[in-house]
N, C-alpha and C. Protein backbone atom coordinates (compact mmCIF):
# COMPACT_ATOMS: atom_id res chain seq x y z
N UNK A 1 10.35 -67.07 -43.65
CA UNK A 1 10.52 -65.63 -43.58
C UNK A 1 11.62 -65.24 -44.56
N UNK A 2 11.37 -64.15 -45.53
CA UNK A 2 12.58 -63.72 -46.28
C UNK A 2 13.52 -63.08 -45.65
N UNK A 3 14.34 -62.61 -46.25
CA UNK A 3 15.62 -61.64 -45.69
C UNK A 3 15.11 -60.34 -45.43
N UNK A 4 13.71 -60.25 -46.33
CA UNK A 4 13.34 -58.64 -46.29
C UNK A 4 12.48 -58.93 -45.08
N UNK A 5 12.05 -59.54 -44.55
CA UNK A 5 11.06 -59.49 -43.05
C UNK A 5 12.10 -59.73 -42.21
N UNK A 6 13.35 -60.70 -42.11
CA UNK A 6 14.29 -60.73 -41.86
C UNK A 6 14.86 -59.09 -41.16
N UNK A 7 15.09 -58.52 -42.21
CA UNK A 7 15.67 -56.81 -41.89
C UNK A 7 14.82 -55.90 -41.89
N UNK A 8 13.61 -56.25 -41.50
CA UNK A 8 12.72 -55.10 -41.74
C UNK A 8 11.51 -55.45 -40.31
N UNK A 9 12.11 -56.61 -39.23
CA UNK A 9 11.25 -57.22 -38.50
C UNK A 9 10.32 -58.01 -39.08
N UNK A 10 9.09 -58.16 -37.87
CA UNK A 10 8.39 -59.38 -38.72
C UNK A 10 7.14 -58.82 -39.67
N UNK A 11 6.76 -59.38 -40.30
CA UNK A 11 5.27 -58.20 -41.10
C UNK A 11 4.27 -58.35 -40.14
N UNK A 12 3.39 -57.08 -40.46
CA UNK A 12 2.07 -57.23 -39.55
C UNK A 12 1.11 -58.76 -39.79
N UNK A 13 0.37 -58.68 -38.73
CA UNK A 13 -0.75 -59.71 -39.42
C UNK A 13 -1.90 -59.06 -39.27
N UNK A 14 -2.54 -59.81 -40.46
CA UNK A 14 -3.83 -58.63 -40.81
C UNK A 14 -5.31 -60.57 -40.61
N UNK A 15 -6.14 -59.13 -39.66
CA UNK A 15 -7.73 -59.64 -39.64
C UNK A 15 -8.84 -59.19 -39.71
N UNK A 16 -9.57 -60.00 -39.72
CA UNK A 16 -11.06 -59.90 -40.21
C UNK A 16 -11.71 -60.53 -39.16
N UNK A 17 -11.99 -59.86 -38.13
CA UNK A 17 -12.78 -60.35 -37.22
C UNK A 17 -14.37 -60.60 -37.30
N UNK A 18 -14.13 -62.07 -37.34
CA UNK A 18 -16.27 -62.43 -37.72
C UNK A 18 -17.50 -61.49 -36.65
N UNK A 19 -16.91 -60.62 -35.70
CA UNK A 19 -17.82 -59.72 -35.23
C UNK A 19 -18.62 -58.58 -35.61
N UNK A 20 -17.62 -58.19 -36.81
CA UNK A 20 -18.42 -56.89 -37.60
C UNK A 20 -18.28 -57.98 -39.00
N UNK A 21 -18.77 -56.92 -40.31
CA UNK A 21 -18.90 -57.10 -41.13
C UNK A 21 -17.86 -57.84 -42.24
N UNK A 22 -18.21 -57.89 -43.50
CA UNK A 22 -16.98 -57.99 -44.03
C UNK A 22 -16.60 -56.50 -44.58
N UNK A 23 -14.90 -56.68 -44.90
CA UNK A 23 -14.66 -55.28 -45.02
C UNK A 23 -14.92 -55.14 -46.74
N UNK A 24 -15.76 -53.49 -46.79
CA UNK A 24 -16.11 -53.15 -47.71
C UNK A 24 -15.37 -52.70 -48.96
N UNK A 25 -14.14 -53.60 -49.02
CA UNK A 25 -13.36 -53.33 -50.51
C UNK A 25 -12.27 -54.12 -50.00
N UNK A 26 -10.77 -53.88 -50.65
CA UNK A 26 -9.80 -54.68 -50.63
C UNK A 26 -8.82 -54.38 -49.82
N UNK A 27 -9.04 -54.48 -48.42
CA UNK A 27 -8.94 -53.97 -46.76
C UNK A 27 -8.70 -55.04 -45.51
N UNK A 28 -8.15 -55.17 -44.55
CA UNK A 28 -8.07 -55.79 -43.55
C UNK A 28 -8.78 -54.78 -42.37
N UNK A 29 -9.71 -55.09 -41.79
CA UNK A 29 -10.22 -54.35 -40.57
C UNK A 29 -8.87 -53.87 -39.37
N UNK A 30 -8.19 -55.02 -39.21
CA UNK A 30 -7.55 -54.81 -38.39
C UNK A 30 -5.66 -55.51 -38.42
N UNK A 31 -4.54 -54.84 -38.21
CA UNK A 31 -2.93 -54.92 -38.56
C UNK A 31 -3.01 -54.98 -37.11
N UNK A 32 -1.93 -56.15 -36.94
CA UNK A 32 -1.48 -56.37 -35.83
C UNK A 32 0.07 -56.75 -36.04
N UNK A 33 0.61 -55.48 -34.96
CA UNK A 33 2.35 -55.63 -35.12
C UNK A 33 2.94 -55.81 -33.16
N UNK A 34 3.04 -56.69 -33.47
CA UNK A 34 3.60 -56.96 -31.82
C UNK A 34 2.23 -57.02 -31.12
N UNK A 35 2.46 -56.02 -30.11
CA UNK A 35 1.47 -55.48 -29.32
C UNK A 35 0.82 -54.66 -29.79
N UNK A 36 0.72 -53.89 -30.59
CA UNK A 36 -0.03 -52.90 -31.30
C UNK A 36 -1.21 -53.22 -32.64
N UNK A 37 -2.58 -52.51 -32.70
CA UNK A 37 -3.31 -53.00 -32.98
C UNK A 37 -3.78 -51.90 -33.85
N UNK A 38 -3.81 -51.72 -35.07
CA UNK A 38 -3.93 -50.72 -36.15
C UNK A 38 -5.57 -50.90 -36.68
N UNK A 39 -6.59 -50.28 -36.15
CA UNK A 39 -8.26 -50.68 -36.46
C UNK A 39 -8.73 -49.81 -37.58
N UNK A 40 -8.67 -50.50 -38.94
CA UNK A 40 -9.33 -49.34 -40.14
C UNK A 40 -10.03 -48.45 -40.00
N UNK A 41 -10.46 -47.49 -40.42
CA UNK A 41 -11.86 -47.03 -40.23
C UNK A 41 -12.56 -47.84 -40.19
N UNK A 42 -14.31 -47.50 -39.17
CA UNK A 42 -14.96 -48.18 -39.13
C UNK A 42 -16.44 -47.05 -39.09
N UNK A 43 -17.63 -47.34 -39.70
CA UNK A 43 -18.52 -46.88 -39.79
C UNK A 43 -19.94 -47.01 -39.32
N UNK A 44 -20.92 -46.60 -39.77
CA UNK A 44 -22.46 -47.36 -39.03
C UNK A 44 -23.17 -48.08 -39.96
N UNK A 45 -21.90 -49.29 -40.37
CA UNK A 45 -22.64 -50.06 -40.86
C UNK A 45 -22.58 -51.83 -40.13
N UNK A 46 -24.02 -51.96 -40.30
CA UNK A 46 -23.87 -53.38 -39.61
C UNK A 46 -23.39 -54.15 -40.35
N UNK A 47 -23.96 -56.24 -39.76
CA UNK A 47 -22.92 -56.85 -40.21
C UNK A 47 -23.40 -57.32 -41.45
N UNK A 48 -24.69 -57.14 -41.98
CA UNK A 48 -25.15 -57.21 -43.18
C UNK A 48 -25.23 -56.49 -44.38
N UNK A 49 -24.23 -55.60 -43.75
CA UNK A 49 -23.83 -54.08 -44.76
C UNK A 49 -25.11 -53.26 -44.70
N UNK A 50 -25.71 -52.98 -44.19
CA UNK A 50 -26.45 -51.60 -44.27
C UNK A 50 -26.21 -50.57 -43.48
N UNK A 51 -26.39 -49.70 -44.03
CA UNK A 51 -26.20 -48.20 -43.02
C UNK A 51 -27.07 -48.40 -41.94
N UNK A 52 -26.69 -47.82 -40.60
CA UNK A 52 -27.17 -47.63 -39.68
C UNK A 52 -27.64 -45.92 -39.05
N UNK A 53 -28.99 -45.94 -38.84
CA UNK A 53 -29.19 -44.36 -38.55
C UNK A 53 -28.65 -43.02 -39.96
N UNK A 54 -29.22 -43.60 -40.73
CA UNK A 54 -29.44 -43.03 -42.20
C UNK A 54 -29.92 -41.36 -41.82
N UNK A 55 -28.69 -40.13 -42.06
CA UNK A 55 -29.05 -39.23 -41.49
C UNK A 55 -29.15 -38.73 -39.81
N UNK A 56 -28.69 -39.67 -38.90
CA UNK A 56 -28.91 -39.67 -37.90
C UNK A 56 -27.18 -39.62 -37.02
N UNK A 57 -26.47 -38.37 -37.17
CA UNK A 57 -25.32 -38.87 -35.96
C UNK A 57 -24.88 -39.18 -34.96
N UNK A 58 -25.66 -39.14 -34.30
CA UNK A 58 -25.78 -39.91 -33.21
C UNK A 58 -25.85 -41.43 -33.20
N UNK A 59 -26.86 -41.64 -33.87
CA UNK A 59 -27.21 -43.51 -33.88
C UNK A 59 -25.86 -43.58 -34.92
N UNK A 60 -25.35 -42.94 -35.90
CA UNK A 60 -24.39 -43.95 -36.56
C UNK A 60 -22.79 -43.42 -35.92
N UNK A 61 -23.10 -42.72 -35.28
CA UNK A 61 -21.68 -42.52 -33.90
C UNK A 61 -22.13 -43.91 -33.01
N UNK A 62 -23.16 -44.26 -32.40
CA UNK A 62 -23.24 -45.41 -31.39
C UNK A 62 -23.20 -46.49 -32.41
N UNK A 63 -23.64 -46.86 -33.59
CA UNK A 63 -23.44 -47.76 -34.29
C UNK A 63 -21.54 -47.95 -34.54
N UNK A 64 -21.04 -47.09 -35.07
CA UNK A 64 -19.62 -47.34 -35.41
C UNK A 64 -18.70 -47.25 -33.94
N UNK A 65 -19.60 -47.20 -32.99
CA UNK A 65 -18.09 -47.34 -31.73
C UNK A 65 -18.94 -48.82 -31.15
N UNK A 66 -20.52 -49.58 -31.35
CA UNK A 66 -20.42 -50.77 -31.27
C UNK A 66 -19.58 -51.83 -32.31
N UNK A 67 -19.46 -51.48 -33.42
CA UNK A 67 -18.60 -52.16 -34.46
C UNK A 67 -16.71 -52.33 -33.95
N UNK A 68 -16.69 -51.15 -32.98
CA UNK A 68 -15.48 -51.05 -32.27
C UNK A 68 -15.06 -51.71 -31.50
N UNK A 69 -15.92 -52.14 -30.35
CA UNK A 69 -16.02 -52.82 -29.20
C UNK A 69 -16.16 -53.70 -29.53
N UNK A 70 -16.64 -54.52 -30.90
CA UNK A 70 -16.99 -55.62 -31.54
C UNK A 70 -15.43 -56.43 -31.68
N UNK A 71 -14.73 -55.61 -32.35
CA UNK A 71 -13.38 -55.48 -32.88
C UNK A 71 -12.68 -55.71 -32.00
N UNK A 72 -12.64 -55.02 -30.95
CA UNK A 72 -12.13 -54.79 -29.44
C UNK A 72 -11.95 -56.28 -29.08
N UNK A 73 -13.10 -56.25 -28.91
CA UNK A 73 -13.17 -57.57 -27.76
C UNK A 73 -12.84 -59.14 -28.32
N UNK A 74 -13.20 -58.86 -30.05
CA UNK A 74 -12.58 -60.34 -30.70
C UNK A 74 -11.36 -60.13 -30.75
N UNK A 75 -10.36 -59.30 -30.29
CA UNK A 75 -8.99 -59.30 -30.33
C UNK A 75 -8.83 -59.36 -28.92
N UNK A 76 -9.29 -59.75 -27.66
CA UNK A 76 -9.38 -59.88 -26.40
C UNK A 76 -9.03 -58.59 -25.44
N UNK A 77 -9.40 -57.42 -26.60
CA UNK A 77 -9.21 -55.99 -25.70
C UNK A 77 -10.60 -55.42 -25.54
N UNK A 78 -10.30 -54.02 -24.99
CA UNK A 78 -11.44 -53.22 -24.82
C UNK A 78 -11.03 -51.93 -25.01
N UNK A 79 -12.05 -51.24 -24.44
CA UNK A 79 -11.64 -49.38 -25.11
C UNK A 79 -10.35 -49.07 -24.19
N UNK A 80 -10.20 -49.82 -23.19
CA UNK A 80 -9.19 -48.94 -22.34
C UNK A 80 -7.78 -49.35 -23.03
N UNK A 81 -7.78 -50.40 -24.14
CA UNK A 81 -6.80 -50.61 -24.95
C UNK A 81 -6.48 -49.59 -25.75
N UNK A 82 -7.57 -48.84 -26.52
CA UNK A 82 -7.43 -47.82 -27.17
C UNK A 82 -6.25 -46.58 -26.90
N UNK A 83 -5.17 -46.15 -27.55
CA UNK A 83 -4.38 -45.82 -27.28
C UNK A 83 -4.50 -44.40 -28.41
N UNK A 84 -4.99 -44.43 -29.38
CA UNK A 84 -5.07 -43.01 -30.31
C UNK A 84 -6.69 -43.06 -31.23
N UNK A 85 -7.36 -42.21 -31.50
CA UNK A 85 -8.49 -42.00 -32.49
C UNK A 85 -7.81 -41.10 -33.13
N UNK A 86 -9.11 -41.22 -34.05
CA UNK A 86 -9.23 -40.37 -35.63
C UNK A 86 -10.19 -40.43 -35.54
N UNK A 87 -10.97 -39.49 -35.58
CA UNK A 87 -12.47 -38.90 -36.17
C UNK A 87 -12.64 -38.29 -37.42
N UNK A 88 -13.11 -38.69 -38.19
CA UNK A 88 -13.85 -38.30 -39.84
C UNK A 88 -15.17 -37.80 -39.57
N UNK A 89 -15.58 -36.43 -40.22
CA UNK A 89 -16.79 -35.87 -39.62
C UNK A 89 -17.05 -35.63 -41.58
N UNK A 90 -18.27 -35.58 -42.22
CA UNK A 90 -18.77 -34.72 -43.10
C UNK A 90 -19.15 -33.48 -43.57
N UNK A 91 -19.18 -33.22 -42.10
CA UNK A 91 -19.94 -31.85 -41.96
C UNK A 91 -19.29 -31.35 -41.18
N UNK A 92 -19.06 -29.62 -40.99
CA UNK A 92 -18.51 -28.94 -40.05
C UNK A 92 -19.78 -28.28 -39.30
N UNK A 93 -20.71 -28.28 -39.90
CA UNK A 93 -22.70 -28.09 -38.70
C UNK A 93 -22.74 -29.55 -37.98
N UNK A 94 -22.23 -30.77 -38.01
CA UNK A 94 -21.90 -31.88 -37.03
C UNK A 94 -21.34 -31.70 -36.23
N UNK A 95 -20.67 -30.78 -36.44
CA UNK A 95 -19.36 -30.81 -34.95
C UNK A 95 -19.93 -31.02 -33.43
N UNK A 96 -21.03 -29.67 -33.33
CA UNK A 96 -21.41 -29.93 -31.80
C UNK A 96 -22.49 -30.85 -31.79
N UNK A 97 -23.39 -31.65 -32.57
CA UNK A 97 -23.94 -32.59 -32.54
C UNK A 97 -22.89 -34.13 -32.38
N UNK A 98 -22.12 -34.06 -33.13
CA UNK A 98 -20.80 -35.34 -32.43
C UNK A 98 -20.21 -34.94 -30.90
N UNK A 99 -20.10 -33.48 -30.61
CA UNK A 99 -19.57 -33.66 -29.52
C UNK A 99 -20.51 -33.98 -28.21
N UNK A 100 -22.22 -33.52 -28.52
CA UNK A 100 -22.73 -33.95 -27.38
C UNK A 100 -23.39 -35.64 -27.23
N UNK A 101 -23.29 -36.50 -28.61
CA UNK A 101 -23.40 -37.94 -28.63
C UNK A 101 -22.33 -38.31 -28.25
N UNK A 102 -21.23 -38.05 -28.11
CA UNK A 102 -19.91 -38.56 -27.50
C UNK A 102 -19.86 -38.58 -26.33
N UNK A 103 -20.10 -37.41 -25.58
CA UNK A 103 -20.79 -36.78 -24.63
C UNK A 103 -21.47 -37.56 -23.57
N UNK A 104 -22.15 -38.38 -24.16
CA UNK A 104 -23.30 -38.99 -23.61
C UNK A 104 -22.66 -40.44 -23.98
N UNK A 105 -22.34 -40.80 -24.94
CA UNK A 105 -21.88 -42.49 -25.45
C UNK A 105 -20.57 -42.79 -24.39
N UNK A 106 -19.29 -41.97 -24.37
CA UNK A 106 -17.98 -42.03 -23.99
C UNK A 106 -17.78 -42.63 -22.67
N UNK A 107 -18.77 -42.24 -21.21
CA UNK A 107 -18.52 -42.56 -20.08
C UNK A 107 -18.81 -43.79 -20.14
N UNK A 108 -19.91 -44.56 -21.41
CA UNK A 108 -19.88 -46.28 -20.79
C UNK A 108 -19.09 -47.50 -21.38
N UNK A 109 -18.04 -46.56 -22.06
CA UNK A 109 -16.89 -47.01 -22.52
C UNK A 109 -15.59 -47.00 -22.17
N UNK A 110 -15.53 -46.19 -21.69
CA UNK A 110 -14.29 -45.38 -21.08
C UNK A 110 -14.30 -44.69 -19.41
N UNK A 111 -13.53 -46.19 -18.94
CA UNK A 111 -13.65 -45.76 -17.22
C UNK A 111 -13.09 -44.82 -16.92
N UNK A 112 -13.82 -44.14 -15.81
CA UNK A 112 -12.86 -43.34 -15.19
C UNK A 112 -12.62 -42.23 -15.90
N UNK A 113 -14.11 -41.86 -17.39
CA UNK A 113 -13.60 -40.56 -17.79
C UNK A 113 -11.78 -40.54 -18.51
N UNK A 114 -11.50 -41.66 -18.32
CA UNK A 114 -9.86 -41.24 -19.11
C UNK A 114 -9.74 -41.77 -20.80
N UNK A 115 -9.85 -40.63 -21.68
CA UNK A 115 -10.21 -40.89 -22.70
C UNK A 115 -8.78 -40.84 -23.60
N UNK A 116 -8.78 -41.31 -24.41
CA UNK A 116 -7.29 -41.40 -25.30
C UNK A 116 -7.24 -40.06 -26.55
N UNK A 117 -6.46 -39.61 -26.87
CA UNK A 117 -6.02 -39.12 -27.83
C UNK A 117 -7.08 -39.16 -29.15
N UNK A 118 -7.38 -37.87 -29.58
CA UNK A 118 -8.10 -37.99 -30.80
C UNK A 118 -8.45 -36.65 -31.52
N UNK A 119 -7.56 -36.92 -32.83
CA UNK A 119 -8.20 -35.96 -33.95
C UNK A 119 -9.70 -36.14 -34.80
N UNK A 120 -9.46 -34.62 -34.94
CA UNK A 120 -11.06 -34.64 -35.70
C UNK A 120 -10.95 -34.03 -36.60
N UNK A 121 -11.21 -34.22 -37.60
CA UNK A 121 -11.07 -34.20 -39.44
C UNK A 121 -12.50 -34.14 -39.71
N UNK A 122 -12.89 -32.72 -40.78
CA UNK A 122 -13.58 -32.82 -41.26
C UNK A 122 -13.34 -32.74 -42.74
N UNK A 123 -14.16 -33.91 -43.44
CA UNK A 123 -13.77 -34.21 -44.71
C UNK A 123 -14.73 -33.94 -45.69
N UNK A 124 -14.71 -34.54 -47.21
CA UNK A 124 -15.72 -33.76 -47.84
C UNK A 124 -16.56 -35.10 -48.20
N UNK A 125 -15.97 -36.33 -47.69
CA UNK A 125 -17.16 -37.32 -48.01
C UNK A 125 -16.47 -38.53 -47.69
N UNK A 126 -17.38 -39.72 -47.70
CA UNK A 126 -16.69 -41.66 -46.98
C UNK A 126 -16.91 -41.94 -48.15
N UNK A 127 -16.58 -43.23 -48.27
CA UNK A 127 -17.03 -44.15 -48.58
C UNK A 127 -18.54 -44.05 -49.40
N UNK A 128 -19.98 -44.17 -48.48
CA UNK A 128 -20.64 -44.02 -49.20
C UNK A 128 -21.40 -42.87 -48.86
N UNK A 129 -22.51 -41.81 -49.43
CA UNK A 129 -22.90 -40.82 -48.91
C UNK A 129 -23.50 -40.53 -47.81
N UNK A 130 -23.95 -41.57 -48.01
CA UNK A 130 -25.04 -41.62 -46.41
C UNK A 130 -24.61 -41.35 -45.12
N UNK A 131 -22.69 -42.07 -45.49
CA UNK A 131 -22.02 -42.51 -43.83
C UNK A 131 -21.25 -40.96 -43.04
N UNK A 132 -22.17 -40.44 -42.13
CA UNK A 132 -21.72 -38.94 -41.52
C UNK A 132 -20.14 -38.97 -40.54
N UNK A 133 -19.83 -40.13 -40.62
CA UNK A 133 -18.51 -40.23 -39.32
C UNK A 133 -17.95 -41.65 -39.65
N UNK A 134 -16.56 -41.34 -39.39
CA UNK A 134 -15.84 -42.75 -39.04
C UNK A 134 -14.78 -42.52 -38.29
N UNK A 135 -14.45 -43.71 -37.84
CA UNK A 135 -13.33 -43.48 -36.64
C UNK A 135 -12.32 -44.03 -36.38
N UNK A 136 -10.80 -44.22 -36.94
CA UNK A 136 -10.49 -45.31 -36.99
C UNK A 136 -9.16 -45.09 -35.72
N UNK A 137 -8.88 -46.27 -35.39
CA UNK A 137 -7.67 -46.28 -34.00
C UNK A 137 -6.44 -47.07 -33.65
N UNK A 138 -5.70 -47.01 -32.90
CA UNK A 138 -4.85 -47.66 -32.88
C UNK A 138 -4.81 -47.79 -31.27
N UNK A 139 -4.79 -49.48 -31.01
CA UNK A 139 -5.18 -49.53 -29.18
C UNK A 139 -3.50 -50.94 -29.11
N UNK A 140 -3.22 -50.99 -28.06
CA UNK A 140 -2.28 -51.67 -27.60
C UNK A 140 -2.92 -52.75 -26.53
N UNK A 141 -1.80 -53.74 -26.41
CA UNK A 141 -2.48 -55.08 -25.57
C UNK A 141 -1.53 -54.97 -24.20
């Protein structure tokens, strides 16, 4: 350890959990500092890189919160770890179409209805065109 991790604590450690994909540029899926668990954005793409539900927000909202739980659980957590979201939307005519797939996705993730913290950003584009949402979070152990 240098003097600068030394005075600055220890550095994060960064992974690539073999459950989702590989990450699509020069990225760590997931920073881990102590107890805290920093999850990139993540999208509806599977683990062979293709888009999932092409046009469809709903299927690539359930696609990118299975890529989550994917993430989740190879770090030995789950959603109730989840401690903050970020929502990335494309569209501001998505809005109430994300809110009623959430709607419907959220209760079999999240017991007890107790859902964590989350902004919603609508932006003017991802990654690649196709991808309508991403979500990225920060959950604790």
């Amino acid at each position: 350890m240098s003097s600068a991790d030394t005075a600055a604590g220890s550095a994060p450690e960064f992974l690539n959990p073999p459950s989702v994909g590989e990450p699509i540029g020069a990225y760590s899926h997931v920073a881990k500092s102590g107890d805290t668990y920093f999850v990139a954005g993540q999208v509806a793409i599977d683990r062979q890189g293709n888009v999932v539900g092409d046009g469809d927000l709903a299927a690539q909202l359930t696609q990118t919160f299975a890529n989550i739980g994917d993430i989740l659980s190879s770090l030995g957590l789950g959603f109730a770890n989840v401690a903050q979201m970020t929502t990335y939307l494309t569209q501001r005519t998505h809005v109430a179409e994300f809110y009623e797939a959430r709607r419907v996705l959220f209760p079999s993730l999240f017991v007890d209805a107790m859902y964590p913290p989350n902004t919603l950003l609508i932006i003017a584009g991802l990654v690649r065109p196709e991808l309508l949402i991403e979500v990225q979070l920060i959950a604790t152990a």
